[in-house]
PDB file of N, CA and C in Angstrom:
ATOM      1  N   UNK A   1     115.116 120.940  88.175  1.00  0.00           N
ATOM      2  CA  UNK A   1     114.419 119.695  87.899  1.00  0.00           C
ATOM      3  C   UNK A   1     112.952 119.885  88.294  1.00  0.00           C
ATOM      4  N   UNK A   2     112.233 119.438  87.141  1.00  0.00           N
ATOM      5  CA  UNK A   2     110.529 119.726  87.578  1.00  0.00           C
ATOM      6  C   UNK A   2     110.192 118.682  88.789  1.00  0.00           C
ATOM      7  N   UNK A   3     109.118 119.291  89.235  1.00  0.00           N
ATOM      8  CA  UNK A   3     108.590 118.323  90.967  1.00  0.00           C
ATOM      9  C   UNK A   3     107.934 116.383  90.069  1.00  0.00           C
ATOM     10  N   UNK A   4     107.883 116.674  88.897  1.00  0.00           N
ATOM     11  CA  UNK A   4     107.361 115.313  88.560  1.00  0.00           C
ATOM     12  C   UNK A   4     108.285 114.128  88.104  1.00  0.00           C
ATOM     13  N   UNK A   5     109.836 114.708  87.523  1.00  0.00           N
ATOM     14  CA  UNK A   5     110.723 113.936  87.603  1.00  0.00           C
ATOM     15  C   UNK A   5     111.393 113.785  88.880  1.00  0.00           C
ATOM     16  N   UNK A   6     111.549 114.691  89.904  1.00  0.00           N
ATOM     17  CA  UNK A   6     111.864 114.351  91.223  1.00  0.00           C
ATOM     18  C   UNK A   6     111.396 113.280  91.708  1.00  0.00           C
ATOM     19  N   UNK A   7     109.975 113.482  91.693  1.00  0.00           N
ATOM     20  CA  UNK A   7     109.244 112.492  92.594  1.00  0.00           C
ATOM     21  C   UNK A   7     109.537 111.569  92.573  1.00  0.00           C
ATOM     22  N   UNK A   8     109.347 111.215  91.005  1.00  0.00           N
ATOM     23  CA  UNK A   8     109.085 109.831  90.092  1.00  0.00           C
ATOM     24  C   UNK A   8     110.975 109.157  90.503  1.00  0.00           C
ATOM     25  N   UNK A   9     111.860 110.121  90.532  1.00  0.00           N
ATOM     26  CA  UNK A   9     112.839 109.207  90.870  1.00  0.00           C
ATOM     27  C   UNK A   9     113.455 109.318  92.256  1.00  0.00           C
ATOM     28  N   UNK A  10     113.195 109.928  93.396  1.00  0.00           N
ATOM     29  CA  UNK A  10     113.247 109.514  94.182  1.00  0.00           C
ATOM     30  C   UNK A  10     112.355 108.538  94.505  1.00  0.00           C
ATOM     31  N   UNK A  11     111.083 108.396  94.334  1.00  0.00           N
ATOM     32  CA  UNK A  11     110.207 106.932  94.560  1.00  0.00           C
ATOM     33  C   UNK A  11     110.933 105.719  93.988  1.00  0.00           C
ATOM     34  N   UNK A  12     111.376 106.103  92.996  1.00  0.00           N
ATOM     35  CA  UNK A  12     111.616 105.054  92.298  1.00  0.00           C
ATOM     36  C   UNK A  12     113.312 103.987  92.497  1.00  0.00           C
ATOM     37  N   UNK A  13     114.013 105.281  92.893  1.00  0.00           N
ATOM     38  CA  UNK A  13     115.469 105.130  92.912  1.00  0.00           C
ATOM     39  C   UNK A  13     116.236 105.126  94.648  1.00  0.00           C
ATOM     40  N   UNK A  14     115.384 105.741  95.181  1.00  0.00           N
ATOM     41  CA  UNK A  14     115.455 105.904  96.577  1.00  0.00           C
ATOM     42  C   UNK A  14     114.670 104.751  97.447  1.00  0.00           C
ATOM     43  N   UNK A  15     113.571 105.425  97.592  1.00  0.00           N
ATOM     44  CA  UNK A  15     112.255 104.298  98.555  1.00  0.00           C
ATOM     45  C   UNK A  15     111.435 104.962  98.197  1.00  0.00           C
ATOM     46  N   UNK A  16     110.640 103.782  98.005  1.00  0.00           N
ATOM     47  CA  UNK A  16     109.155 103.811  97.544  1.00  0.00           C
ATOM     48  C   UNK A  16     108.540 105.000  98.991  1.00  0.00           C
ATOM     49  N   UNK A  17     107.588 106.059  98.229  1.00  0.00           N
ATOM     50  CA  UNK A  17     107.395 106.748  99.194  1.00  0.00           C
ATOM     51  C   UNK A  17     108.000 107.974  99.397  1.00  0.00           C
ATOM     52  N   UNK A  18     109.204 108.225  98.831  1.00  0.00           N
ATOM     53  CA  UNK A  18     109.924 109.592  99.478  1.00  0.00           C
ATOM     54  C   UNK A  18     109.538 110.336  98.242  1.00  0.00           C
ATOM     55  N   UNK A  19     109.215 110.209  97.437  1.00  0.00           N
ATOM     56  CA  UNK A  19     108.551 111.232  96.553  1.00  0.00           C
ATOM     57  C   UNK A  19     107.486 111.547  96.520  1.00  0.00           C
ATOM     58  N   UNK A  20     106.639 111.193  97.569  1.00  0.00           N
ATOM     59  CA  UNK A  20     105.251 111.592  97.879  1.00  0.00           C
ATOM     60  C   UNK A  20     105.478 112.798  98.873  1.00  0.00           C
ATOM     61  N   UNK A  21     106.699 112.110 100.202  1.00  0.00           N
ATOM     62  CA  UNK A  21     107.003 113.108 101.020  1.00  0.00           C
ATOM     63  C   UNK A  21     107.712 114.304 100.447  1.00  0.00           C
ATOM     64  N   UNK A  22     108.294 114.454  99.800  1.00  0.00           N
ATOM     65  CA  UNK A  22     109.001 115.124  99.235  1.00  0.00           C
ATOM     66  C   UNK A  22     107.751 116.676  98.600  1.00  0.00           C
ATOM     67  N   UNK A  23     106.884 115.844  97.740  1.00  0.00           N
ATOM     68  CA  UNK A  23     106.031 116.730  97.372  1.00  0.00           C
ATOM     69  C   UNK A  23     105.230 116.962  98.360  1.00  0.00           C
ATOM     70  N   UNK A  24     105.376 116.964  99.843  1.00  0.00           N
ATOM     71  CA  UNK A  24     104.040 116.913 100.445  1.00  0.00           C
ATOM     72  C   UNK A  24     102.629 116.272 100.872  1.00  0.00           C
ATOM     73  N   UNK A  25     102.971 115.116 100.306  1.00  0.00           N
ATOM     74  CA  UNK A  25     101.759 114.305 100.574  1.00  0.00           C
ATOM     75  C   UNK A  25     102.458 112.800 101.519  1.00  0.00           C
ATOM     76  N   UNK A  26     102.461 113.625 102.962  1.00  0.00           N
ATOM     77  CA  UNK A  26     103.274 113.241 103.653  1.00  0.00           C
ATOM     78  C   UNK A  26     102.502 111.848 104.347  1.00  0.00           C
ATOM     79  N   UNK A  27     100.778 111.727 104.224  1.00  0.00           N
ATOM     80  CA  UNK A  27      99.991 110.584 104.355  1.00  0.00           C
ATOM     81  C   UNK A  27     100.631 109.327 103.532  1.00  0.00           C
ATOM     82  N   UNK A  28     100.221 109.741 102.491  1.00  0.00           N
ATOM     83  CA  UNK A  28     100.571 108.999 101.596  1.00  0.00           C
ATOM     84  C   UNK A  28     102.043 108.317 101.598  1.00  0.00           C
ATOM     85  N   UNK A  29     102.995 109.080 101.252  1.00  0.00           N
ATOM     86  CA  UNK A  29     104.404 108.503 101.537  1.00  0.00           C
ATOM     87  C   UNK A  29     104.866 107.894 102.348  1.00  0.00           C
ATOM     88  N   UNK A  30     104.373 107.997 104.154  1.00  0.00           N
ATOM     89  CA  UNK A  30     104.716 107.676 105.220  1.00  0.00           C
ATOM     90  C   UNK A  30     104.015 105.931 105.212  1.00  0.00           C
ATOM     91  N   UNK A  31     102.762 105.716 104.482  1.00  0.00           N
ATOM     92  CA  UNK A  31     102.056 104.810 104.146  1.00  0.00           C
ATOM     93  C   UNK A  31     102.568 103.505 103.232  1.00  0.00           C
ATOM     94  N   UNK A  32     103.388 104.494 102.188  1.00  0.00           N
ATOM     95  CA  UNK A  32     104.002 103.183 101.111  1.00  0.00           C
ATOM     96  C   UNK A  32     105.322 102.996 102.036  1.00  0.00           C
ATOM     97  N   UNK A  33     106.122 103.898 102.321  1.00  0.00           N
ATOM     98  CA  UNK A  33     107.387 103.725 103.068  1.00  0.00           C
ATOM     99  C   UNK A  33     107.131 102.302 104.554  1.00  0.00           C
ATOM    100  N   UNK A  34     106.511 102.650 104.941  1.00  0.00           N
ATOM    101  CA  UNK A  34     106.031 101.486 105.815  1.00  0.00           C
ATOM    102  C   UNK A  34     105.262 100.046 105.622  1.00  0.00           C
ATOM    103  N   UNK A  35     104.788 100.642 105.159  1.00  0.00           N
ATOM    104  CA  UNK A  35     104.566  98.857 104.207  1.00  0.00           C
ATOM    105  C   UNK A  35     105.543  98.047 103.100  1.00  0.00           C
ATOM    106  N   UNK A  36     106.457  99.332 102.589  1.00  0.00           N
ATOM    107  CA  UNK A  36     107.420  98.238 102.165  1.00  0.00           C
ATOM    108  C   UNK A  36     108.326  97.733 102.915  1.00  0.00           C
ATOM    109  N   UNK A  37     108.224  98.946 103.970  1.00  0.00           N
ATOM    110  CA  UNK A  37     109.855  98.659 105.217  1.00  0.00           C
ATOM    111  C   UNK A  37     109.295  96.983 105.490  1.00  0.00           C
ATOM    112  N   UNK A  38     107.804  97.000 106.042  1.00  0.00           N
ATOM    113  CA  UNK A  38     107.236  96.000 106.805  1.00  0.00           C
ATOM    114  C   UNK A  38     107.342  94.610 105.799  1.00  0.00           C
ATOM    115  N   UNK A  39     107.456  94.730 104.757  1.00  0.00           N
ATOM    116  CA  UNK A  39     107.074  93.795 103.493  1.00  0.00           C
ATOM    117  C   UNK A  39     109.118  93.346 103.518  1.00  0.00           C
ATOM    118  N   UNK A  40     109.949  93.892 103.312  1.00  0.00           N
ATOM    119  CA  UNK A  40     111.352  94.006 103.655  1.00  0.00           C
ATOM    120  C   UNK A  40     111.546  93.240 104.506  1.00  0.00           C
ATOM    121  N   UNK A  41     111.046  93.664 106.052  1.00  0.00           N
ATOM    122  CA  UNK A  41     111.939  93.248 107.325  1.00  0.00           C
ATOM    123  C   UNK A  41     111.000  91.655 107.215  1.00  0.00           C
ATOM    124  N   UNK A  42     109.790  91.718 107.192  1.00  0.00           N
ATOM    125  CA  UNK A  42     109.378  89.828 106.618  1.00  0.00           C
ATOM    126  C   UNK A  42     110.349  88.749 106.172  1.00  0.00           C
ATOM    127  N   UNK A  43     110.928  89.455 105.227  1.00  0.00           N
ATOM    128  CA  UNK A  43     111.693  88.780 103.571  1.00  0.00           C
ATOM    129  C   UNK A  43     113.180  88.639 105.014  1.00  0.00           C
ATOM    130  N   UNK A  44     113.578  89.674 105.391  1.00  0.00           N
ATOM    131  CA  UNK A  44     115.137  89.242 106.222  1.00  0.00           C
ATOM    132  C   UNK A  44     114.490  88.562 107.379  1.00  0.00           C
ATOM    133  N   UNK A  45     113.943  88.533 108.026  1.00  0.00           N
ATOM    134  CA  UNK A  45     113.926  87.403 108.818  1.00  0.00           C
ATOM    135  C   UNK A  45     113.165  86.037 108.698  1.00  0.00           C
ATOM    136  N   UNK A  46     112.565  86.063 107.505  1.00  0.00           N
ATOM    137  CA  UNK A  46     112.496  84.632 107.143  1.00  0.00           C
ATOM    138  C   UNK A  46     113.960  84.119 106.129  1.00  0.00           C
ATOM    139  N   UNK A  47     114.620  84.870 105.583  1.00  0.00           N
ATOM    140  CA  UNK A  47     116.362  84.686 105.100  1.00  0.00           C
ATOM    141  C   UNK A  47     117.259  84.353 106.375  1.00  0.00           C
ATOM    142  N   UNK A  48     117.014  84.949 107.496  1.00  0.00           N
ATOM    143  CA  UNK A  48     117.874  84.737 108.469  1.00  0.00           C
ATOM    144  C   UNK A  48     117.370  83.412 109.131  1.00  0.00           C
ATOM    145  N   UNK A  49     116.261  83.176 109.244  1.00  0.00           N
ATOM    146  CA  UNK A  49     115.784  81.432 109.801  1.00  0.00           C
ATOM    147  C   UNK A  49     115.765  81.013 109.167  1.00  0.00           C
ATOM    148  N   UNK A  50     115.928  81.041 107.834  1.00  0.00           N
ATOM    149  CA  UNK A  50     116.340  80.152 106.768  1.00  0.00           C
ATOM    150  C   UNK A  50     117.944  79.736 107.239  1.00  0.00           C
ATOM    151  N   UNK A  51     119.016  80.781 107.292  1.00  0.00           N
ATOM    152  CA  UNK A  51     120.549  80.709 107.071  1.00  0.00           C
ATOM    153  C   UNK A  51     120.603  79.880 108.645  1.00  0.00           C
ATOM    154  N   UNK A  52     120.176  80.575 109.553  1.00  0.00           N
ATOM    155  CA  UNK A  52     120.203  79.803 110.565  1.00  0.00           C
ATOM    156  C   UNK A  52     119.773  77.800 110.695  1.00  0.00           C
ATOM    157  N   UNK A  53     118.852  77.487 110.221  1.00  0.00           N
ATOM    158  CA  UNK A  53     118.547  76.390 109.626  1.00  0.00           C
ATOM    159  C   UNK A  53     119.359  75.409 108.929  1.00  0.00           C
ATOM    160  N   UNK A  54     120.147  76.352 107.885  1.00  0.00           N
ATOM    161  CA  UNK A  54     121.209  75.663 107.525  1.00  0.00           C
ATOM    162  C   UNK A  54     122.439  75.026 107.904  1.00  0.00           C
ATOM    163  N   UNK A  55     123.101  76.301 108.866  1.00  0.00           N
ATOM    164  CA  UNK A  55     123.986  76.708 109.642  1.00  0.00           C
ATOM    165  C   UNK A  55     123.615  74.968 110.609  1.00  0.00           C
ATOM    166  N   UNK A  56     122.119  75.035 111.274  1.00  0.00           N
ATOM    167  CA  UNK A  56     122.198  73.982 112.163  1.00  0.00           C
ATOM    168  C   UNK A  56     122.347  72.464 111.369  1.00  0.00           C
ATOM    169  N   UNK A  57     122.266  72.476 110.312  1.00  0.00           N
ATOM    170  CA  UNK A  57     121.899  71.229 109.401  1.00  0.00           C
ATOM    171  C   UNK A  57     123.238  71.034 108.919  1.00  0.00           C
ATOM    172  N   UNK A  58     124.352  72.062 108.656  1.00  0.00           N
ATOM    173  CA  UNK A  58     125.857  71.476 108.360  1.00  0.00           C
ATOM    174  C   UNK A  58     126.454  71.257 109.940  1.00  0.00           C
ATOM    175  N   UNK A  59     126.297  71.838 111.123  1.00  0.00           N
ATOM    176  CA  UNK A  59     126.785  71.763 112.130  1.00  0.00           C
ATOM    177  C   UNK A  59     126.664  69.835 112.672  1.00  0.00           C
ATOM    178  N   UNK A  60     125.566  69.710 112.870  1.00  0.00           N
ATOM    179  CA  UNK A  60     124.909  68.366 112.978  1.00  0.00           C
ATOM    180  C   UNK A  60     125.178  67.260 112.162  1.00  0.00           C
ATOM    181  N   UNK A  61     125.585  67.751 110.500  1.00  0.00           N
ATOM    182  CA  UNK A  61     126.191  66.574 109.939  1.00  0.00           C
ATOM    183  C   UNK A  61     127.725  66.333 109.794  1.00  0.00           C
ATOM    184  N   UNK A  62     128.381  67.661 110.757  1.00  0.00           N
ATOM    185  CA  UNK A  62     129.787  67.231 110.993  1.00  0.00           C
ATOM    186  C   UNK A  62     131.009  67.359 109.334  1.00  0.00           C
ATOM    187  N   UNK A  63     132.027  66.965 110.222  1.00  0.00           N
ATOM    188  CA  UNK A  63     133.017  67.069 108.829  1.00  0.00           C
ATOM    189  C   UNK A  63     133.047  68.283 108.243  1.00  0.00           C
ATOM    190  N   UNK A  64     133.731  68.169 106.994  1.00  0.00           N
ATOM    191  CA  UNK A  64     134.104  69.529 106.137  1.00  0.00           C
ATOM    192  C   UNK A  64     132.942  70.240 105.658  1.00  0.00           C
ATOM    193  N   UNK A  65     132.852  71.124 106.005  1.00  0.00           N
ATOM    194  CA  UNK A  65     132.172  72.701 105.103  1.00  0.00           C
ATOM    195  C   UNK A  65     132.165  72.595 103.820  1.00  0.00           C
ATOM    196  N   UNK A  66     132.249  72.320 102.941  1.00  0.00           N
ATOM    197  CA  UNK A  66     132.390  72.729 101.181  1.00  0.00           C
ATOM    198  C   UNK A  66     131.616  73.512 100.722  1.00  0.00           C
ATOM    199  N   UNK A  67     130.993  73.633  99.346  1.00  0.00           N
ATOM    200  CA  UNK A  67     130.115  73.777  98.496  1.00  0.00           C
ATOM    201  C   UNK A  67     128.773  72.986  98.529  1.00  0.00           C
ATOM    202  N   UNK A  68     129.300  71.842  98.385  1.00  0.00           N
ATOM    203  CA  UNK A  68     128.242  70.330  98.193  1.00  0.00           C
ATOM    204  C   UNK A  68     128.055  70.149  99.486  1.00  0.00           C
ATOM    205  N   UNK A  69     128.093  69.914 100.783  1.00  0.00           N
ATOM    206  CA  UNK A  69     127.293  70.279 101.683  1.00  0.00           C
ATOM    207  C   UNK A  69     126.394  71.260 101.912  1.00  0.00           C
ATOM    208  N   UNK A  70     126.882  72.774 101.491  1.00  0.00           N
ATOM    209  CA  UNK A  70     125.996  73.685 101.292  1.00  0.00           C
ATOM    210  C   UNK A  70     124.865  73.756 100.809  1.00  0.00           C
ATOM    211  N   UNK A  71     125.165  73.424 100.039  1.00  0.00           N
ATOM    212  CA  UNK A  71     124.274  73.102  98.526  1.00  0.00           C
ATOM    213  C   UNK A  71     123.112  72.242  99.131  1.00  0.00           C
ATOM    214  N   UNK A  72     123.717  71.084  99.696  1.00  0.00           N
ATOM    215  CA  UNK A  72     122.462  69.553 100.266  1.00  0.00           C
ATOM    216  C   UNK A  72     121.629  70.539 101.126  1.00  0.00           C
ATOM    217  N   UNK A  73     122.829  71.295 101.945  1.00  0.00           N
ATOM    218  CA  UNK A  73     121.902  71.916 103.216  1.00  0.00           C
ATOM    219  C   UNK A  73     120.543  72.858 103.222  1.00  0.00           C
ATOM    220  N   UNK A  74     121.117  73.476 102.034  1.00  0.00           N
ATOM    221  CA  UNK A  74     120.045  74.422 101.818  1.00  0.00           C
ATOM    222  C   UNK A  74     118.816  73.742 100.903  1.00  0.00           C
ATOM    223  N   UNK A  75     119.113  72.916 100.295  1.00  0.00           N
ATOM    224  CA  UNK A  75     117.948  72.005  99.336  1.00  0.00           C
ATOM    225  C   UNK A  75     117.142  71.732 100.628  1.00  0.00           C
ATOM    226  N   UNK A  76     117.604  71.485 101.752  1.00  0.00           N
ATOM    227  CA  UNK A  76     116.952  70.674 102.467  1.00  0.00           C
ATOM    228  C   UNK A  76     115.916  71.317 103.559  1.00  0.00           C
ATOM    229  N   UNK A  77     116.418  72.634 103.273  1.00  0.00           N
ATOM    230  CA  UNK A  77     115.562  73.964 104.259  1.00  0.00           C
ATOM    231  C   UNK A  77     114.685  74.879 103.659  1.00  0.00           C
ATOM    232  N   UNK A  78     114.876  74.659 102.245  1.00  0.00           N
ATOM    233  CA  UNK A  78     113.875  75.224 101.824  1.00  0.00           C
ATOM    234  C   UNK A  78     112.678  74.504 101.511  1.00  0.00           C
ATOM    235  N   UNK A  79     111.478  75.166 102.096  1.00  0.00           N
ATOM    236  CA  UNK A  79     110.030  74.546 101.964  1.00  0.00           C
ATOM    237  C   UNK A  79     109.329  75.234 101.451  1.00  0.00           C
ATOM    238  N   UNK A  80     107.849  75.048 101.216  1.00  0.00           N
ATOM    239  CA  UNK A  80     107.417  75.312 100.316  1.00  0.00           C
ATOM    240  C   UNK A  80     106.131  76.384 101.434  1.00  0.00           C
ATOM    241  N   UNK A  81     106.557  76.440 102.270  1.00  0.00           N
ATOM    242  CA  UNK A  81     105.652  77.432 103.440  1.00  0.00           C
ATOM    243  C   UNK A  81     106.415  78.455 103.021  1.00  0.00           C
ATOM    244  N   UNK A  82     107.882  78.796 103.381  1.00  0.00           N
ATOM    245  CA  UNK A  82     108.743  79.993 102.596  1.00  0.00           C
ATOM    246  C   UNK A  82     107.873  80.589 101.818  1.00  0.00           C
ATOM    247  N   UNK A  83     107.944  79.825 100.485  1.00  0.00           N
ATOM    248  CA  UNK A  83     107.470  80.251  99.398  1.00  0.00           C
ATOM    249  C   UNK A  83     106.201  80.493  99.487  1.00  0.00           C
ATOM    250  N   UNK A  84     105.333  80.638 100.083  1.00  0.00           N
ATOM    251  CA  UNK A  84     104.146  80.978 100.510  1.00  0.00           C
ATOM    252  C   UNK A  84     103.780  82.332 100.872  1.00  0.00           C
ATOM    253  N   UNK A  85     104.926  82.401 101.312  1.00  0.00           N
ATOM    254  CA  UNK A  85     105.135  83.893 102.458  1.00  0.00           C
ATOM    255  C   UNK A  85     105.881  84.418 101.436  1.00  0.00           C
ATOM    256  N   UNK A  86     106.699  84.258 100.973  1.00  0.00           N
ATOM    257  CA  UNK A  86     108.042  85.000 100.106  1.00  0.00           C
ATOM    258  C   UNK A  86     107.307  85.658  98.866  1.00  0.00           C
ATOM    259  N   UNK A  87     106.555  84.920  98.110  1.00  0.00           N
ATOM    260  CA  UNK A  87     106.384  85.692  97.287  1.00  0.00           C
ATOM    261  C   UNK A  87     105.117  86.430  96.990  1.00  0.00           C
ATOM    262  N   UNK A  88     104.005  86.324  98.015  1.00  0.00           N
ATOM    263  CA  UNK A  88     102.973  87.389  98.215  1.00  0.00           C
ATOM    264  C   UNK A  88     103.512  88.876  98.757  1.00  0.00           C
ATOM    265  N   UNK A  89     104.819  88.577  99.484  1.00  0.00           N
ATOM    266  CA  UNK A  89     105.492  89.740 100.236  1.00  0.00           C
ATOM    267  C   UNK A  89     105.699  90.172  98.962  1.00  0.00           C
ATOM    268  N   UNK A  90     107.136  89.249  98.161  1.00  0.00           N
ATOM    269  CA  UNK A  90     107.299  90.200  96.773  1.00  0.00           C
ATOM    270  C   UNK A  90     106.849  90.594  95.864  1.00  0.00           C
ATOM    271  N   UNK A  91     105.264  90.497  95.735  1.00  0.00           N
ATOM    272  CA  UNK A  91     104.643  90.884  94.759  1.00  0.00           C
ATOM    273  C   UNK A  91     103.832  91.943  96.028  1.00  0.00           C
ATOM    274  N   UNK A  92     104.067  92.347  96.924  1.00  0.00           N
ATOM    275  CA  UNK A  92     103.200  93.762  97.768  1.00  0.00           C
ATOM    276  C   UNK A  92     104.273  94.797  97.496  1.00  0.00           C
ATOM    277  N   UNK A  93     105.834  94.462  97.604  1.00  0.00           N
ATOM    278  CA  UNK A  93     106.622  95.342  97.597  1.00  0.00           C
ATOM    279  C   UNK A  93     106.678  95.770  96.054  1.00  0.00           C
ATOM    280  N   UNK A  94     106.700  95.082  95.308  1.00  0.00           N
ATOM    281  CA  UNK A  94     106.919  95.657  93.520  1.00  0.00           C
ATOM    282  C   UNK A  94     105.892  96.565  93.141  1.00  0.00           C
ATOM    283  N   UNK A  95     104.694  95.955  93.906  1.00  0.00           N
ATOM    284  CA  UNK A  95     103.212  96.759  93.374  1.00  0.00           C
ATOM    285  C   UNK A  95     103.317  98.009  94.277  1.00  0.00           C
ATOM    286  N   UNK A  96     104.021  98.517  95.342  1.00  0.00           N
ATOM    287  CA  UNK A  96     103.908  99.380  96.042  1.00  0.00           C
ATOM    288  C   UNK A  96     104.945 100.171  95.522  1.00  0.00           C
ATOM    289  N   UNK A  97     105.813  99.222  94.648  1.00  0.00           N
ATOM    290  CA  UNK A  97     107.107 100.236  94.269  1.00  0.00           C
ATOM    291  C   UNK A  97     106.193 100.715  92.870  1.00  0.00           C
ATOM    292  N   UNK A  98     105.948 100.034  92.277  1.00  0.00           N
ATOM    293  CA  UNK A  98     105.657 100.838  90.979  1.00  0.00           C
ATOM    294  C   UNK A  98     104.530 101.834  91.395  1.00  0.00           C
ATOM    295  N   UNK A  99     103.455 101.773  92.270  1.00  0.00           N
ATOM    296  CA  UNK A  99     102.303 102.518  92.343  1.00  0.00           C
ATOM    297  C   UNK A  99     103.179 103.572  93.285  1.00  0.00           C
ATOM    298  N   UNK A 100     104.242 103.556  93.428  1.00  0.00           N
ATOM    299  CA  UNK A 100     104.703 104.998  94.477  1.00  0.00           C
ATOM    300  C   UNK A 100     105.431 105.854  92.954  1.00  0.00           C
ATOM    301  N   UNK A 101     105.941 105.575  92.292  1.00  0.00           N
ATOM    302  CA  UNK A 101     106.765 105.664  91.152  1.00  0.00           C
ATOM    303  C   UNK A 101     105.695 106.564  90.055  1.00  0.00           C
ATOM    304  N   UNK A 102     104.772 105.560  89.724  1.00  0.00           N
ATOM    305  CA  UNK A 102     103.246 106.570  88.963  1.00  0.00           C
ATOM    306  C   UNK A 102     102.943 107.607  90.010  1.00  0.00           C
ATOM    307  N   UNK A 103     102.735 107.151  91.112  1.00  0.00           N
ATOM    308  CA  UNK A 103     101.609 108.120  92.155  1.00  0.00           C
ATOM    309  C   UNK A 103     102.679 109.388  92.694  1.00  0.00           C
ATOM    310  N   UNK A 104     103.773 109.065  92.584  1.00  0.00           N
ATOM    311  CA  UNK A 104     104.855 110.416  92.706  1.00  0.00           C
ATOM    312  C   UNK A 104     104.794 111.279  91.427  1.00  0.00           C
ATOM    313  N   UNK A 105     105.038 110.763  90.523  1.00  0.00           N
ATOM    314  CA  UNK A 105     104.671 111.554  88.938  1.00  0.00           C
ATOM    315  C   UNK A 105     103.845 112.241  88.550  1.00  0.00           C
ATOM    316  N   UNK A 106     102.734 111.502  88.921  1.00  0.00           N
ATOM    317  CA  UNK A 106     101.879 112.149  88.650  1.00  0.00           C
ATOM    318  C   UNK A 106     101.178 112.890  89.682  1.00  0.00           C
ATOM    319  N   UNK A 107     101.952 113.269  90.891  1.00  0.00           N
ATOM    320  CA  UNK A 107     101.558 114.548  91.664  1.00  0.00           C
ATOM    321  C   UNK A 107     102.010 115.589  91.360  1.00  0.00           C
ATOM    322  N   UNK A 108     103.713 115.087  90.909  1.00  0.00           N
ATOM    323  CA  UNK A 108     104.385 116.039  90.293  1.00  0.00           C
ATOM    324  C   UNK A 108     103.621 116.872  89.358  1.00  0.00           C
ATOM    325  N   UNK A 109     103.580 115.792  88.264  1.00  0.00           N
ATOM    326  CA  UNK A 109     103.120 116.640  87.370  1.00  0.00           C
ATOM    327  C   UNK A 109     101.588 117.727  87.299  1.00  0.00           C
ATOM    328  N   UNK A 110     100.725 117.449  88.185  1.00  0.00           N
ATOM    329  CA  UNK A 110      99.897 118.257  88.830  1.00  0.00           C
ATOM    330  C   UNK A 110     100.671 119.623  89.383  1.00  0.00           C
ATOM    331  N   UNK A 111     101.518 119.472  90.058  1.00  0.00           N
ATOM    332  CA  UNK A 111     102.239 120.526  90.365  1.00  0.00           C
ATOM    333  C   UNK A 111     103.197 121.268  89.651  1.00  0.00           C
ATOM    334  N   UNK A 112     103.532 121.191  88.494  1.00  0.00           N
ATOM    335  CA  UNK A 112     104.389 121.494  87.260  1.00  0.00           C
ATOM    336  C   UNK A 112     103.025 122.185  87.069  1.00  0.00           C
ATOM    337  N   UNK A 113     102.388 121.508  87.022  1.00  0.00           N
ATOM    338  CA  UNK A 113     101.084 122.636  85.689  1.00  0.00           C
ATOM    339  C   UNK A 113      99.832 123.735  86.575  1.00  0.00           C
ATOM    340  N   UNK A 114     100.315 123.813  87.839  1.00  0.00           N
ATOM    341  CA  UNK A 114      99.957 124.948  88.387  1.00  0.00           C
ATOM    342  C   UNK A 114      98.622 124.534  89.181  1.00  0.00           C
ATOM    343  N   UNK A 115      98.524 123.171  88.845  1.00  0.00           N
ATOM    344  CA  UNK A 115      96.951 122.519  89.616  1.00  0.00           C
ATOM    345  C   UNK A 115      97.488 122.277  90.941  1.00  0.00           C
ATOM    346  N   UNK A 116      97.266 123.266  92.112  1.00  0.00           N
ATOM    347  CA  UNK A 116      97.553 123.199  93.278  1.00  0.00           C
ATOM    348  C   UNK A 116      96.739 121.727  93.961  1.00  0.00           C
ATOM    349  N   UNK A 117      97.733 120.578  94.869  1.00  0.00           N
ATOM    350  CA  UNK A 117      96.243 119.600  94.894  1.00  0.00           C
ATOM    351  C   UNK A 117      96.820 119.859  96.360  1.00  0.00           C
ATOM    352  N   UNK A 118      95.881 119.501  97.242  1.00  0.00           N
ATOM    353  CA  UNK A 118      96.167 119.503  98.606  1.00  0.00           C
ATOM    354  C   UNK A 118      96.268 117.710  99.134  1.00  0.00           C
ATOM    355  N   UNK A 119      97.081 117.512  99.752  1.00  0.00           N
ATOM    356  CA  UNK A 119      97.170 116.155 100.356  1.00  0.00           C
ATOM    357  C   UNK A 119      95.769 115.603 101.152  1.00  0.00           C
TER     358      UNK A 119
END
């Protein structure tokens, strides 16, 4: 397998990032890999004080568990600060996934064609 389809799918299929390391451009990779980890662990612990939230909002209104309590509970925890945070995170992680995905490829392919590049 040439170094430019590697890259391109371990970045792509793996984590953003391991196809940079992979080829050596161990700055670089260690760089997207951590900012998406960081962009990730954001997204689960604002999901987990979210679930927690809920959790306290069916506890407090007592009685049966269902669906339709669920349902009220969570209408009622989600705000619009979330969404504030939620989706600037998910638009850092997509743009970091696709720019690791090109930027793995096309090191590769530098390296397929004999253009030695140094990191």
């Amino acid at each position: 397998m040439n170094n430019s389809l590697k890259g391109a799918l371990l970045s792509g299929l793996v984590f953003p990032g391991l196809g940079q390391v992979i080829l050596k451009h161990y700055k670089r990779g260690i760089a997207l890999m951590l900012t998406v980890s960081a962009g990730l662990l954001v997204i689960i612990v604002k999901a987990v004080q979210q679930a927690v939230t809920i959790l306290e909002k069916i506890e407090s209104g007592g009685g049966a568990i269902d669906m339709n309590t669920i349902s009220k509970a969570a209408t009622q925890a989600s705000t619009t600060s979330d969404s504030l945070i939620f989706k600037p995170v998910l638009l850092l992680i997509i743009s970091c996934w696709i720019f690791s995905v090109v930027d793995a490829y096309r090191i590769g392919k530098k390296k397929d064609s004999g253009l030695i590049i140094k990191p």
